[in-house]
Protein backbone atom coordinates (compact mmCIF):
# COMPACT_ATOMS: atom_id res chain seq x y z
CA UNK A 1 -20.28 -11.33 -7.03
CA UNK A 2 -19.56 -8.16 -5.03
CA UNK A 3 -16.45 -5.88 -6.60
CA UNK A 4 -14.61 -6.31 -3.53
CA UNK A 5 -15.11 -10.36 -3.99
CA UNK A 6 -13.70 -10.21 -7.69
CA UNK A 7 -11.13 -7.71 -6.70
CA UNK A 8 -9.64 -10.47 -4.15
CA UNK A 9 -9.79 -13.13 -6.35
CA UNK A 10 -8.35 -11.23 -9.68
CA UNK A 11 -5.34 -11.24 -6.32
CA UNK A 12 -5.88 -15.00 -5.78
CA UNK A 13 -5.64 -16.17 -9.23
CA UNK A 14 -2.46 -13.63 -9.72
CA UNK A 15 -0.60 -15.56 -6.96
CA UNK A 16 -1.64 -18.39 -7.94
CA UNK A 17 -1.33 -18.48 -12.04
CA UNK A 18 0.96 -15.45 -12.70
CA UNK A 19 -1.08 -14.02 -15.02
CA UNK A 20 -5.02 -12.89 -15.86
CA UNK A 21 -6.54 -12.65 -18.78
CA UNK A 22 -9.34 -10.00 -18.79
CA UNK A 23 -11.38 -11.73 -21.39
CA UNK A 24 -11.27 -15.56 -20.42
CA UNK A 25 -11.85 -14.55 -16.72
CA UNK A 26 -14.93 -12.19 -17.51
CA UNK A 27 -16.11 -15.13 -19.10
CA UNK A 28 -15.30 -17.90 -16.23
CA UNK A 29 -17.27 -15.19 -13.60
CA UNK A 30 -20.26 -14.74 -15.59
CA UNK A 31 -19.18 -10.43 -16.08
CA UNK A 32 -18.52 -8.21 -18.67
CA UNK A 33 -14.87 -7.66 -20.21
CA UNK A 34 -15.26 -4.05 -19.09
CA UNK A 35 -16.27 -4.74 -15.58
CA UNK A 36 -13.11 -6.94 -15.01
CA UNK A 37 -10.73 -4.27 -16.79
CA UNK A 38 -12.05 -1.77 -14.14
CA UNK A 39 -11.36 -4.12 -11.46
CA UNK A 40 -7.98 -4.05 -12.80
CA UNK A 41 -7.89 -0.51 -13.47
CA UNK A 42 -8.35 0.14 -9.99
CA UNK A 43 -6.15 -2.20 -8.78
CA UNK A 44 -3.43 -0.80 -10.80
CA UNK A 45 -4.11 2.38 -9.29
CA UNK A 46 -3.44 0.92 -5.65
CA UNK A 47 0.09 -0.26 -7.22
CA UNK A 48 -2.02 -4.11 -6.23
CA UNK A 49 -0.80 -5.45 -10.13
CA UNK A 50 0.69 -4.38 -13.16
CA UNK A 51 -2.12 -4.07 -16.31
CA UNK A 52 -1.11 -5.20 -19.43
CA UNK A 53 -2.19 -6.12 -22.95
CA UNK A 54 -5.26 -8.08 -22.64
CA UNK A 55 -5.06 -8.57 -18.79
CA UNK A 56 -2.65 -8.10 -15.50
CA UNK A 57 0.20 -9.34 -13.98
CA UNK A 58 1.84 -9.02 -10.34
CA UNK A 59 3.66 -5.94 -9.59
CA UNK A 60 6.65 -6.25 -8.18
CA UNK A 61 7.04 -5.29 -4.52
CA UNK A 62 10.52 -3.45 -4.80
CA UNK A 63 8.46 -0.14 -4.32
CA UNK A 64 9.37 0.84 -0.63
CA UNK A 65 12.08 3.56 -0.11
CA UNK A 66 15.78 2.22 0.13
CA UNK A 67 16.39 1.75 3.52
CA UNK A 68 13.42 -0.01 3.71
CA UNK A 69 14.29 -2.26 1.60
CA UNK A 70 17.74 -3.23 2.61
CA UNK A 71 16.29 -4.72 5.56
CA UNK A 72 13.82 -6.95 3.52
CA UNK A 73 15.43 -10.43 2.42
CA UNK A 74 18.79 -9.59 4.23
CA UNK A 75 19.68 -13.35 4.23
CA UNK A 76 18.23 -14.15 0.67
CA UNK A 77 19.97 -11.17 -0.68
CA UNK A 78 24.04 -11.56 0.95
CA UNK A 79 23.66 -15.23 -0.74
CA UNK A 80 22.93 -13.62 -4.20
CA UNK A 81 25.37 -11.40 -3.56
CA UNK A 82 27.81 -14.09 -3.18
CA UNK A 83 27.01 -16.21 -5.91
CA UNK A 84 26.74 -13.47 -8.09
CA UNK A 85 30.51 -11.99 -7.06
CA UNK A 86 32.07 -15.36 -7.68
CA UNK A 87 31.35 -14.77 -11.53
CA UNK A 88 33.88 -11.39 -11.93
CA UNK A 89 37.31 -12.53 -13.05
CA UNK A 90 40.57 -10.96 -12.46
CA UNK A 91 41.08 -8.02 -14.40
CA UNK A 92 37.65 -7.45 -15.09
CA UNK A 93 35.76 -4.26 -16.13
CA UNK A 94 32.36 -4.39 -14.26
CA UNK A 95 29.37 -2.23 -13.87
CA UNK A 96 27.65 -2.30 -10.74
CA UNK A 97 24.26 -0.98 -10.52
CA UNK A 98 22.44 0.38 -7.79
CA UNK A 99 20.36 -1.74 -5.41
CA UNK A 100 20.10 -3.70 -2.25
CA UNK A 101 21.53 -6.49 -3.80
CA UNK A 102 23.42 -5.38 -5.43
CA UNK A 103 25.20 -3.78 -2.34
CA UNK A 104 25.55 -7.25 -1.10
CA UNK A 105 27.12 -8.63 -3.74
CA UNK A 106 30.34 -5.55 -3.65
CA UNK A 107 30.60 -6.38 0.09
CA UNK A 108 31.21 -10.41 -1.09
CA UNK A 109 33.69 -9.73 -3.30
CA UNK A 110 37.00 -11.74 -3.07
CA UNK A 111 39.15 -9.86 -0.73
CA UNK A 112 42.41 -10.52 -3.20
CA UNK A 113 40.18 -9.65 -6.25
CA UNK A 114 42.14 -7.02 -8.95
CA UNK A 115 39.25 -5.21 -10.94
CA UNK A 116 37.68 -2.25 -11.82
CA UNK A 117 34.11 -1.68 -9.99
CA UNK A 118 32.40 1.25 -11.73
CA UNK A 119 29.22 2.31 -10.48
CA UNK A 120 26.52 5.21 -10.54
CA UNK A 121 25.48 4.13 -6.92
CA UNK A 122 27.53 5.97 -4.22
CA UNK A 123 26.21 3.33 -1.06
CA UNK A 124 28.37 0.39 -3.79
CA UNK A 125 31.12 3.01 -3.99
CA UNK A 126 31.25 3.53 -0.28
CA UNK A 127 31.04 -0.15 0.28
CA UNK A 128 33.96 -0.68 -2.18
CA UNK A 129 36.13 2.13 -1.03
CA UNK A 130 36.84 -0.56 2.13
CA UNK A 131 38.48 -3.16 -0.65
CA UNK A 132 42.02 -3.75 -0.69
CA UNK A 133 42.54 -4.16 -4.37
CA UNK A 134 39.67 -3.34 -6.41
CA UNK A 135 39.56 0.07 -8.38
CA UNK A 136 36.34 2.26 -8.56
CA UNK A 137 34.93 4.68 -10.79
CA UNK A 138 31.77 6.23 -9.26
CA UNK A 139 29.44 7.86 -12.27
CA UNK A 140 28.06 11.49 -11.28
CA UNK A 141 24.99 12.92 -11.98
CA UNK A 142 21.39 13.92 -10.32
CA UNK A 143 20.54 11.53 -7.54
CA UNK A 144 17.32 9.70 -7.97
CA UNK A 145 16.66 9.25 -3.92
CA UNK A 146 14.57 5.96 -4.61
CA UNK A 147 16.78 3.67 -5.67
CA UNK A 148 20.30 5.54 -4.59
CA UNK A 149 21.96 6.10 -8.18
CA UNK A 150 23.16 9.18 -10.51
CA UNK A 151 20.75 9.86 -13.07
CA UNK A 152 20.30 12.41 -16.15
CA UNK A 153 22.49 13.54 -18.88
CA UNK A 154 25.75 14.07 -16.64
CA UNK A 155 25.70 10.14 -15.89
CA UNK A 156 24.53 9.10 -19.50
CA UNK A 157 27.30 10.91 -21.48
CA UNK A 158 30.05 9.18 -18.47
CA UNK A 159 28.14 5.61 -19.12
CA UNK A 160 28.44 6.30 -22.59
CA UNK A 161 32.31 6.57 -22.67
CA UNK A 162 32.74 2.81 -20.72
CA UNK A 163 33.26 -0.38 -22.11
CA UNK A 164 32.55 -3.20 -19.56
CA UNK A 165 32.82 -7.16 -19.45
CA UNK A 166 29.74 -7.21 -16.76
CA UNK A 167 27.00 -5.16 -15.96
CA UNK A 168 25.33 -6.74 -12.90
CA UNK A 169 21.35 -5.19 -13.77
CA UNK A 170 19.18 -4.77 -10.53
CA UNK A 171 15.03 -4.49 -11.67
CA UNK A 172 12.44 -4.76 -9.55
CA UNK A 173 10.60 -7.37 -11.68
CA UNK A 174 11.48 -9.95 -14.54
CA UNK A 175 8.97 -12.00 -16.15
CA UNK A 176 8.48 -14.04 -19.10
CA UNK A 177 6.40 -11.53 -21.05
CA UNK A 178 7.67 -8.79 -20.38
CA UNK A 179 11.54 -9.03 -19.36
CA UNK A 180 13.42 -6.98 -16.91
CA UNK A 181 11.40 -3.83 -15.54
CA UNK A 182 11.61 -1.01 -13.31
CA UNK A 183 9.11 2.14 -12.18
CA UNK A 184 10.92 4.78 -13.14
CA UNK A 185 11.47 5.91 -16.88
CA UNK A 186 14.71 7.66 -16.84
CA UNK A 187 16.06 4.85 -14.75
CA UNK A 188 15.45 2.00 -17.45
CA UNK A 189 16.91 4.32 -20.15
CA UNK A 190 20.40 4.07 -17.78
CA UNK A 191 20.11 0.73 -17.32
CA UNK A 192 19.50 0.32 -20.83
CA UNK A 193 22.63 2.58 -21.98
CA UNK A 194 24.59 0.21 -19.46
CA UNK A 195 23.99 -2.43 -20.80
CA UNK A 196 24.70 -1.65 -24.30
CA UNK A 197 28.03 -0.44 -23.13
CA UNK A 198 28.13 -4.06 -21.42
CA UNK A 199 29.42 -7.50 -23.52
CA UNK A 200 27.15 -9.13 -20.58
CA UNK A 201 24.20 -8.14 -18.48
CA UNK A 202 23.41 -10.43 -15.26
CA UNK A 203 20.53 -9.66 -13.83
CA UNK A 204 20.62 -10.78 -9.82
CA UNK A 205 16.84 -11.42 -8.44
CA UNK A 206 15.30 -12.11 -5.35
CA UNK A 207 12.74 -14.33 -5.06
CA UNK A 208 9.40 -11.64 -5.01
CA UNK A 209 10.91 -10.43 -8.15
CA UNK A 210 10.75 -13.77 -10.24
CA UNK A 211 7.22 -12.86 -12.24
CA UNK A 212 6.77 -9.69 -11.01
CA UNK A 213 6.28 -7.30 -13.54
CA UNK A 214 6.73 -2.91 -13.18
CA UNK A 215 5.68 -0.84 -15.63
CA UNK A 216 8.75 0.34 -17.61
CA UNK A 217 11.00 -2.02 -20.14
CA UNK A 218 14.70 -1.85 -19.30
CA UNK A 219 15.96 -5.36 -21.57
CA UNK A 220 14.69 -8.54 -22.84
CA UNK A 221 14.90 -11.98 -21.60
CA UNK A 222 17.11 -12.48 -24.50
CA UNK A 223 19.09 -9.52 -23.57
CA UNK A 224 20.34 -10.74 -20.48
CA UNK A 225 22.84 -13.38 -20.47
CA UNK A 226 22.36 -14.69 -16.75
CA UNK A 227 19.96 -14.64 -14.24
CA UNK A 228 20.86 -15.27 -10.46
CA UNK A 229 17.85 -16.24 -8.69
CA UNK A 230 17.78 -18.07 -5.30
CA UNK A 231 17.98 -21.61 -4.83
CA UNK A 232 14.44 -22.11 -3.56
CA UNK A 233 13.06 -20.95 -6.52
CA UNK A 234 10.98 -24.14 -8.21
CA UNK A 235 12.76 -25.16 -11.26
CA UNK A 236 9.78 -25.38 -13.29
CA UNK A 237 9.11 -21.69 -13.10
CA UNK A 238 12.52 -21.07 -13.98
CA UNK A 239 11.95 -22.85 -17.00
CA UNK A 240 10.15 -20.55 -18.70
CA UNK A 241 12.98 -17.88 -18.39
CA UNK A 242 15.55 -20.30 -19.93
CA UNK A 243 13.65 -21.29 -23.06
CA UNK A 244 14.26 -17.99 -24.24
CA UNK A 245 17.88 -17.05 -23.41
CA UNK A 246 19.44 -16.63 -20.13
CA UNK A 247 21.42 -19.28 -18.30
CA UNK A 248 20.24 -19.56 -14.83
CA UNK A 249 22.09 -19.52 -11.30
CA UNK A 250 21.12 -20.75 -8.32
CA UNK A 251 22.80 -19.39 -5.16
C-alpha cells in the first residue's frame, strides 16, 4: 500500500472509529509500527489529527481565525446558545468565556435577567453592554487575536480574585480520553484558573467538537459538570461522556 493510500485511510478509520491505534493497525495492514507512526507524524504536522499515546485521534477543526469561524454553524451554535443561557439563575455570578458560542449564548440571554456577566472576551462584553439588566465585568489583559480574549498575568491575577456560580468553558475539542482541549498553552492555563474560581464549569459544544481532540489539557471529563451538545448528536456517543461525570444537554 502506497503512503498516500494509508495516509487516507488512517483519515477513514478516524471518522469512522474515533480513534487509531498505531500498533493494532500496523498489524491489520501488514506494516511496521514505525511506518504507521510516521504516517501519523506527518499527518499531525498538516494539523490532519491529533497524535497521542499509542496512536491518533481527530483534531478538532476550531483552528480558523475568529471571524471565520462565527460564520461556521451559525444555526447550530444560536441554539446552544439558547439552551445553554436558560441554565443562569437570577442573581447569578457567571463567567463567560470567549468563543463563537459562546457569543451566542450572551445575545440569548433573558431580556429581564439580573446577573453579573464577567468575561475576558471584549466581542461578549460588547454584546452584553446592549442588556437591560445584566452587570459586566470585562477582565483586561494581552489580547490573544485567535480566539478574542485577555490573556497573561494582568487577566490571571483579576480571574484569580472572582468567585463564580458558572463558568460557561468554550474548547475546541472534548473527548473521552482526553477531556476538554484547546491549541494554545497559555489559554488552557486561563481556562483552567477559571474554572477553579468556578463552583461549576459547563462546557457548550458544537457538534465537530464532540471527539475531537487539540493538543493542550484545559479540565477533565470529571471536571466539568455539564456538557451542552446539540440535539443531533447520537446518544450512544454521548454515552461515553456521561459514564464518567458530566450530565448532558441537548439543545
Amino acid at each position: 500500500m502506497l503512503t498516500l493510500e494509508r495516509k487516507t485511510l488512517i483519515q477513514n478509520v478516524l471518522r469512522r472509529d474515533g480513534r487509531i491505534v498505531a500498533k493494532s493497525f500496523a498489524e491489520e495492514l501488514g506494516v511496521s509500527e514505525d511506518t504507521i507512526r510516521r504516517d501519523l507524524r506527518e499527518l499531525a504536522k498538516d494539523g490532519l489529527l491529533q497524535r497521542v499515546h499509542g496512536g491518533a485521534l481527530p483534531s478538532s477543526p476550531a483552528i480558523a481565525d475568529y471571524h471565520v469561524r462565527e460564520q461556521m454553524a451559525s444555526s447550530a451554535k444560536e441554539k446552544l446558545g439558547r439552551a445553554a443561557a436558560g441554565l443562569i439563575k437570577p442573581g447569578q455570578i457567571v463567567f463567560l468565556d470567549g468563543g463563537t458560542t459562546n457569543l451566542q449564548l450572551a445575545r440569548n440571554l433573558p431580556p429581564k435577567l439580573e446577573a453579573t456577566i464577567i468575561t475576558h472576551s471584549p466581542s461578549i462584553a460588547v454584546e452584553l453592554a446592549q442588556h437591560p439588566s445584566v452587570e459586566v465585568e470585562l477582565i483586561g489583559g494581552r489580547l490573544f487575536k485567535h480566539s478574542i480574549v485577555s490573556m497573561g498575568a494582568a487577566s490571571a491575577e483579576a480571574i484569580s480574585g472572582i468567585r463564580a456560580d458558572l463558568f460557561f468553558l468554550g474548547a475546541t475539542g472534548i473527548h473521552p480520553e482526553t477531556g476538554a482541549t484547546t491549541g494554545n498553552r497559555e489559554e488552557a492555563a486561563i481556562k483552567r484558573l477559571i474554572a477553579r474560581q468556578s463552583a461549576e464549569t459547563i462546557l457548550v459544544a458544537t457538534q465537530d467538537k464532540i471527539g475531537a481532540a487539540s493538543p493542550y489539557l484545559i479540565l477533565s471529563l470529571e471536571e466539568i459538570a455539564t456538557i451542552v451538545v446539540d440535539a443531533d448528536v447520537p446518544d450512544k456517543l454521548l454515552e461515553q461522556y456521561s459514564a464518567t461525570g458530566p450530565a448532558i444537554l441537548k439543545a
